[in-house]
Protein backbone atom coordinates (compact mmCIF):
# COMPACT_ATOMS: atom_id res chain seq x y z
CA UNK A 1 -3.43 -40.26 -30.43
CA UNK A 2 -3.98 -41.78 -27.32
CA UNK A 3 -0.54 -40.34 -25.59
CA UNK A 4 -1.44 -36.96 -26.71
CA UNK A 5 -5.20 -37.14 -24.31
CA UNK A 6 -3.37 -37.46 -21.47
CA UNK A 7 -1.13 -34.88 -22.09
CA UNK A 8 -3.61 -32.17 -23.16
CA UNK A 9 -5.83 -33.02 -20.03
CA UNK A 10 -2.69 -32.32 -17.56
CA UNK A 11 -1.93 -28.96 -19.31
CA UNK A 12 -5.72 -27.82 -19.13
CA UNK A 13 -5.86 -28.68 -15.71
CA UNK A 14 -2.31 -27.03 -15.32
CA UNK A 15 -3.74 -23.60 -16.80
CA UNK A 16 -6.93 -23.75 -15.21
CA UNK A 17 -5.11 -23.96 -11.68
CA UNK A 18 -2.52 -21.60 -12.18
CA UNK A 19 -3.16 -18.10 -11.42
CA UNK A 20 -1.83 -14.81 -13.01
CA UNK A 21 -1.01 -13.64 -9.40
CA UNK A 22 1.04 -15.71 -7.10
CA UNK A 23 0.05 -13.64 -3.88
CA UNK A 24 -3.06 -13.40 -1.71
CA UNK A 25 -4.57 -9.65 -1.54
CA UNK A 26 -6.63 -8.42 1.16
CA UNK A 27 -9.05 -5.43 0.76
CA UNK A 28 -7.63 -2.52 2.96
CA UNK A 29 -8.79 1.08 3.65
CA UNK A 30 -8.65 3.14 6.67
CA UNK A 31 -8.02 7.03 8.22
CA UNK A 32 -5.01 8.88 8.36
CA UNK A 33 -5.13 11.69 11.06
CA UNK A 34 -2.05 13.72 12.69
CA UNK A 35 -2.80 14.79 16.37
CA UNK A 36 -6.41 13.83 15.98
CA UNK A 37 -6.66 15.95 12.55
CA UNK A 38 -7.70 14.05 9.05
CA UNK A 39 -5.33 14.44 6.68
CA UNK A 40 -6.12 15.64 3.34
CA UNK A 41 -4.54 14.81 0.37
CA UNK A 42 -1.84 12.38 1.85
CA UNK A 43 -0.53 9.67 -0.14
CA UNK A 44 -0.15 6.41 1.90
CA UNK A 45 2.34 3.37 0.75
CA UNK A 46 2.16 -0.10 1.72
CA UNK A 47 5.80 -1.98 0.83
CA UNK A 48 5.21 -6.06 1.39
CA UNK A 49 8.60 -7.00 3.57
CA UNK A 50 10.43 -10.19 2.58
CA UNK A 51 10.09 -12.90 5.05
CA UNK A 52 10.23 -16.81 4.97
CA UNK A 53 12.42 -16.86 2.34
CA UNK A 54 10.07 -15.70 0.01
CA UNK A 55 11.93 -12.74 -2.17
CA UNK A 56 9.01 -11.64 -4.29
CA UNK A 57 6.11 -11.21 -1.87
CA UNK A 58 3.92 -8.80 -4.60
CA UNK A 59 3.91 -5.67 -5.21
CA UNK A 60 3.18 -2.75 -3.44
CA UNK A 61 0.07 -0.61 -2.85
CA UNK A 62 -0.93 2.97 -2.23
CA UNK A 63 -4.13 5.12 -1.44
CA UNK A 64 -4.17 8.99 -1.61
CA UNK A 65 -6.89 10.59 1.31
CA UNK A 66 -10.20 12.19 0.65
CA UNK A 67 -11.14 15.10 2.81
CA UNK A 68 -11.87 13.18 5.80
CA UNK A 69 -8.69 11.56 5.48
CA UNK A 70 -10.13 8.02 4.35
CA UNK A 71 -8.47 5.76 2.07
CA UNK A 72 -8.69 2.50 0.07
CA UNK A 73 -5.32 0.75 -1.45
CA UNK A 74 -4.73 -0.09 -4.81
CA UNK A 75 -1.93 -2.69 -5.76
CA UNK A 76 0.86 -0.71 -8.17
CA UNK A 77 1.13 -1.65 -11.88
CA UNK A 78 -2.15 -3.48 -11.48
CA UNK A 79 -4.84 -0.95 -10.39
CA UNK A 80 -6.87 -3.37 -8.54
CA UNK A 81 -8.02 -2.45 -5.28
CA UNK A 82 -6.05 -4.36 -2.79
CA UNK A 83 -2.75 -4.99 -0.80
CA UNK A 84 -0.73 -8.67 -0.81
CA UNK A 85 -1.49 -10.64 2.59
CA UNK A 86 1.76 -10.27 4.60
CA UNK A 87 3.38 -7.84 6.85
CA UNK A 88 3.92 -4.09 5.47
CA UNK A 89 6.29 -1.51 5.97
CA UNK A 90 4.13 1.66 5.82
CA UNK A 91 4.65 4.97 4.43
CA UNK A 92 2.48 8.54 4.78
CA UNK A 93 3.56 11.80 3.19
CA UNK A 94 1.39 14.81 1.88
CA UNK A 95 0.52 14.63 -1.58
CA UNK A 96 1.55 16.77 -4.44
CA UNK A 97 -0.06 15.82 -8.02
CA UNK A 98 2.57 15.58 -10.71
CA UNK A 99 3.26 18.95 -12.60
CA UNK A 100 3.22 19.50 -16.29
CA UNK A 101 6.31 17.55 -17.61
CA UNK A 102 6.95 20.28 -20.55
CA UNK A 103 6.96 23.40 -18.08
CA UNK A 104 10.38 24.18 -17.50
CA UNK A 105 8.74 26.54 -14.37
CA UNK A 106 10.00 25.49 -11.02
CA UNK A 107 7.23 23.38 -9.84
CA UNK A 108 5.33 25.22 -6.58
CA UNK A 109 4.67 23.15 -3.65
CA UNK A 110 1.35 23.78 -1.04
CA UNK A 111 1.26 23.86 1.91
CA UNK A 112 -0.70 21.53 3.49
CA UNK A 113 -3.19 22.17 5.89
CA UNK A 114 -2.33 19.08 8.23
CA UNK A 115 1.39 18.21 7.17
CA UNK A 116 2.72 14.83 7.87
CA UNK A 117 5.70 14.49 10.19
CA UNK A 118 8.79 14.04 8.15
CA UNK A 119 9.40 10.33 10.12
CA UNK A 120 6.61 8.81 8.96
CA UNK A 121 7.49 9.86 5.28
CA UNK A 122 10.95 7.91 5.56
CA UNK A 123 11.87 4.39 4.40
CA UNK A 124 12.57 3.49 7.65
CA UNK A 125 9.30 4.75 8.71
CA UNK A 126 8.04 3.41 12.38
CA UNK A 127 4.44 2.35 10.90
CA UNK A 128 3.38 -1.32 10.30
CA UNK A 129 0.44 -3.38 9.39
CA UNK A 130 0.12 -7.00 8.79
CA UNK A 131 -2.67 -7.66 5.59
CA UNK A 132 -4.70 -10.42 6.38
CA UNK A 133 -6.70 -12.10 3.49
CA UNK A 134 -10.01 -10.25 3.51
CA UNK A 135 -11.15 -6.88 4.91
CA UNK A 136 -8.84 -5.31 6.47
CA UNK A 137 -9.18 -1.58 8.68
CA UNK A 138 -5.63 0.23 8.63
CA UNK A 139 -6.44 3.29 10.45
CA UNK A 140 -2.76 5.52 11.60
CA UNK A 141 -3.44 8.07 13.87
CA UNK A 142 -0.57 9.69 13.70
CA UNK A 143 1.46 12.12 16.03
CA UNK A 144 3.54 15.39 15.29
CA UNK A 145 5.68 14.43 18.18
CA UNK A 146 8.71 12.00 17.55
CA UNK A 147 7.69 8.86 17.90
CA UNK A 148 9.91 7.59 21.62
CA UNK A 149 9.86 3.69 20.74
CA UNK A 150 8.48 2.23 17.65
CA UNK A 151 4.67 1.85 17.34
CA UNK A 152 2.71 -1.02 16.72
CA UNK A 153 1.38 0.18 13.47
CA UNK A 154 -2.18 0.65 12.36
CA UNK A 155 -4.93 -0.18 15.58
């Protein structure tokens, strides 16, 4: 009896440590504008980039804009509001809801009122922001002229 105290202590204090997440988040929102505009309706992606050796850095996040082009990330598969701390490759594209998955009808795309530049929509995407535990204020004011060298990311 007296090996098996012992034991059950270091498991409970084990469990009690251990956390379902083994990332940091950071609370982000921000603006999206293009040429000074807000964007409506854009969908915004945050992809955590592997550094340090570290091959599973969390998932990713994503915010779609209100009319004034405001946002506020939510980590994928969890729906908690957040991002994981770390450097992020960024992505912007207009959004288009999902369509009815039993109409065969070709699906028909808007047109939206402030489009986002196709290089920003990319994987290789010029936009980055480094999530810092805490608040964090990821505003892109994007361009619709090509980007010359690669920005900084979010000011």
């Amino acid at each position: 009896m007296r090996c098996r105290l012992p034991v059950l202590a270091g498991v409970i204090v084990f469990v009690i440590g251990c956390s379902n997440e083994p990332y940091q988040v950071g609370q982000v929102s921000g603006r999206i504008t293009v040429d000074g505009k807000p964007v409506e309706k854009a969908a915004i992606m945050f992809q955590p980039v592997v550094r340090n050796g570290n091959i599973n850095p969390g998932p990713g996040s994503y915010g779609i804009t209100d009319a004034d082009g405001r946002y506020t990330l939510k980590l994928v598969g969890v729906e908690r509001s957040g991002a994981t701390v770390g450097l992020h490759k960024v992505r912007v594209e207009n959004y288009v809801p999902p369509g009815d998955p039993h109409d065969d009808r070709p699906v028909r795309i808007p047109k939206a009122a402030v489009p986002v530049p196709a290089w920003y929509v990319k994987f290789d995407s010029p936009l980055e922001f480094e999530v810092k535990a805490g608040n964090n204020e990821a505003d892109f004011p994007l361009s619709s002229k090509p980007p010359s060298t690669k920005p900084a990311g979010a000011k």
